[in-house]
Protein backbone atom coordinates (compact mmCIF):
# COMPACT_ATOMS: atom_id res chain seq x y z
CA UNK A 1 9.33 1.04 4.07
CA UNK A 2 6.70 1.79 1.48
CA UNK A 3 2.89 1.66 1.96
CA UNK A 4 1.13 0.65 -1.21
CA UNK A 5 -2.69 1.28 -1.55
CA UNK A 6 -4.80 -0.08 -5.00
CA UNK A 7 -6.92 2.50 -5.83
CA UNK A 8 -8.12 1.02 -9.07
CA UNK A 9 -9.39 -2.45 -10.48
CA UNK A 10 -8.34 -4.42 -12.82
CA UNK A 11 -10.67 -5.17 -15.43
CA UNK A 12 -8.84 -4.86 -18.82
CA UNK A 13 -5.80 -4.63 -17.57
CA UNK A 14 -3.05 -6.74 -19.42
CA UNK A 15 -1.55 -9.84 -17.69
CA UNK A 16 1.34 -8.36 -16.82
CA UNK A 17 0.25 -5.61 -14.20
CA UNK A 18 -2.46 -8.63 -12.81
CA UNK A 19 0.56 -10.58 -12.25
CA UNK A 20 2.45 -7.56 -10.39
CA UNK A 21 -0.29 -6.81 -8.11
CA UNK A 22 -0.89 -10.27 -7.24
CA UNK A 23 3.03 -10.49 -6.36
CA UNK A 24 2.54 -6.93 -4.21
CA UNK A 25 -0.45 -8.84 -2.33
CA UNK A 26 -2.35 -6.48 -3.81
CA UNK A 27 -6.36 -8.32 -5.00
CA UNK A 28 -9.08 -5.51 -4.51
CA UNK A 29 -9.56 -1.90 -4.60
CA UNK A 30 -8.52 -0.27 -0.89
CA UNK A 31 -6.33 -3.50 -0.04
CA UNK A 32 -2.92 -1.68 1.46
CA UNK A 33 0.60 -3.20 1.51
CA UNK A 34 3.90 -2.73 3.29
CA UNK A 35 7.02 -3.29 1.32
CA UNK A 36 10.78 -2.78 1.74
CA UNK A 37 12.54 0.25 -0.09
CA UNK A 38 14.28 -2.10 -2.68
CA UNK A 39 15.50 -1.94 -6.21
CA UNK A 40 12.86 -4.71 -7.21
CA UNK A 41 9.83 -3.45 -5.45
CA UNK A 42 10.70 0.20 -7.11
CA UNK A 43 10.36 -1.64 -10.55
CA UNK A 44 7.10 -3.49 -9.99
CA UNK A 45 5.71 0.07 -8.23
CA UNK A 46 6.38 1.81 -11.48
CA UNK A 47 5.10 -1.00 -13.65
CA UNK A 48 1.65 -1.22 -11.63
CA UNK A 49 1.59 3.00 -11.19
CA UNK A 50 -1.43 3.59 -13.01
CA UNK A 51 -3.37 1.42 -10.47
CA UNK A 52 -1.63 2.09 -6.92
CA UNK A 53 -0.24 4.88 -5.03
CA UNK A 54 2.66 4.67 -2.35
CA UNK A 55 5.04 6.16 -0.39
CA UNK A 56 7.27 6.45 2.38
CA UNK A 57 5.01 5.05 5.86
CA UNK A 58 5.61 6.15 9.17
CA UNK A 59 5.39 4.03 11.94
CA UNK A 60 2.61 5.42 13.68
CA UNK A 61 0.54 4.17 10.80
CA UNK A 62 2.15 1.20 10.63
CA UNK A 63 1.11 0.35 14.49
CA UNK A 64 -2.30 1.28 13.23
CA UNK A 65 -2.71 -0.97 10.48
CA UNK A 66 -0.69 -3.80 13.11
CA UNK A 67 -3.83 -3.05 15.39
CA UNK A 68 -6.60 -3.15 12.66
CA UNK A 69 -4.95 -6.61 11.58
CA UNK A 70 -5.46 -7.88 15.04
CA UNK A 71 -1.46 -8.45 15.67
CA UNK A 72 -1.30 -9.35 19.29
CA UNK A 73 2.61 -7.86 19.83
CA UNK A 74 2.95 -4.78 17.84
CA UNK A 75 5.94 -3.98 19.12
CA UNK A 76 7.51 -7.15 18.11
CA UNK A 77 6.35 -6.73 15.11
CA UNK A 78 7.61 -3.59 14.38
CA UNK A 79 10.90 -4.98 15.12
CA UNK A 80 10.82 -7.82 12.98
CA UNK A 81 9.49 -5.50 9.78
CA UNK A 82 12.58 -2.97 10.95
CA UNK A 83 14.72 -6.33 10.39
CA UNK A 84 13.21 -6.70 6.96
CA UNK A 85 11.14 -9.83 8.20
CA UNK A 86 8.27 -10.26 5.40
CA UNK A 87 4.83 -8.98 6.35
CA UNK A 88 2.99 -12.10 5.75
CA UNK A 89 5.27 -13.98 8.19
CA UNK A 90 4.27 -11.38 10.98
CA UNK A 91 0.06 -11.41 9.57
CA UNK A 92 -2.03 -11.61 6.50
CA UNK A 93 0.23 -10.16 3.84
CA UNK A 94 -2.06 -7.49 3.15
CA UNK A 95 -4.85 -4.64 5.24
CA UNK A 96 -8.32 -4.67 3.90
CA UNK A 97 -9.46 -1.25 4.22
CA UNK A 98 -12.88 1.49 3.56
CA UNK A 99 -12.80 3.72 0.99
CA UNK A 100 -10.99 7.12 2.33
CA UNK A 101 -13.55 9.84 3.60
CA UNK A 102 -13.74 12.29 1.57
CA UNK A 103 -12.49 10.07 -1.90
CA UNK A 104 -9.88 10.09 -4.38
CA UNK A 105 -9.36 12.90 -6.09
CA UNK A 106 -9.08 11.21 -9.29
CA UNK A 107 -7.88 7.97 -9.89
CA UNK A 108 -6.91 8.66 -13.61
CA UNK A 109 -4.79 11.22 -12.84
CA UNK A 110 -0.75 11.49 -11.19
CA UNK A 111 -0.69 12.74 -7.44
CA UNK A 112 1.73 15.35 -9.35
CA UNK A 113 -1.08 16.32 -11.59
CA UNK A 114 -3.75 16.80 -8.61
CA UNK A 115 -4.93 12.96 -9.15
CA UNK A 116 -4.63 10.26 -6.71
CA UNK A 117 -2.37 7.42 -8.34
CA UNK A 118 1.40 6.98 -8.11
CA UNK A 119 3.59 8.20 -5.96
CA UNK A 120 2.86 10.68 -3.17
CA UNK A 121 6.10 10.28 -0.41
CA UNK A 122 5.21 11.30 3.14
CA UNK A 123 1.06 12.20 2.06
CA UNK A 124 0.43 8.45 1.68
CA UNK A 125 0.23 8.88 5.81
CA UNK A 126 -2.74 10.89 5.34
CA UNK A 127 -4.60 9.19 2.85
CA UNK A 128 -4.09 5.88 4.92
CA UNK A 129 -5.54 7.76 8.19
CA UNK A 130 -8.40 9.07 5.90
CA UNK A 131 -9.04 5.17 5.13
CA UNK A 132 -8.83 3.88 9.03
């Protein structure tokens, strides 16, 4: 499962990446997602990379963000997301969250390049804790 963070807005970006965020759940700057590790999703990640950076979630974080979201069961819903149940079936589709402490790095930069957007595998953990 991948956790996908926005880390930058929108404004003149072309309809096409508006219309992939807004099918990630994705509407404002520090709004995080969960999303299966499909063929599909991998597409619209690397469409919308500029603006978001994600990776690979563990599920300590992911009883975090359960918490935060006010989810009564968590560990039902961990099972459900395990049996590739949709988020917003389980709670809002999407985690609201503060800027990390500390900031980005750079938002106009790769994660490979020492900036903060695109994919980052197992750090996304720590940049999510940073935010909570």
């Amino acid at each position: 499962m991948y956790a996908v963070v926005m880390i930058r807005g929108t404004i003149n970006a072309s309809r096409q990446i508006k219309d992939t965020l807004k099918m990630l759940n994705l509407h404002r700057i520090n709004n995080c997602t969960l999303i299966p590790e499909k063929a599909s999703y991998k597409g619209m990640l690397q469409k919308v990379k500029d603006y978001v950076t994600w990776g690979e979630v563990d599920e300590e974080v992911v009883k975090i963000l359960l918490n935060k979201n006010g989810v009564e069961n968590v560990e039902e819903a961990m099972k459900k997301l395990r049996e590739g149940e949709k988020l917003k079936n389980i709670t809002k589709p999407y985690f609201s969250l503060p800027p990390p402490k500390k900031g980005y790095k750079s938002i106009k930069k790769p994660f490979t390049m020492g900036g903060s957007s695109g994919y980052r595998g197992e750090k996304i953990n720590e940049l999510i804790k940073r935010m909570l």
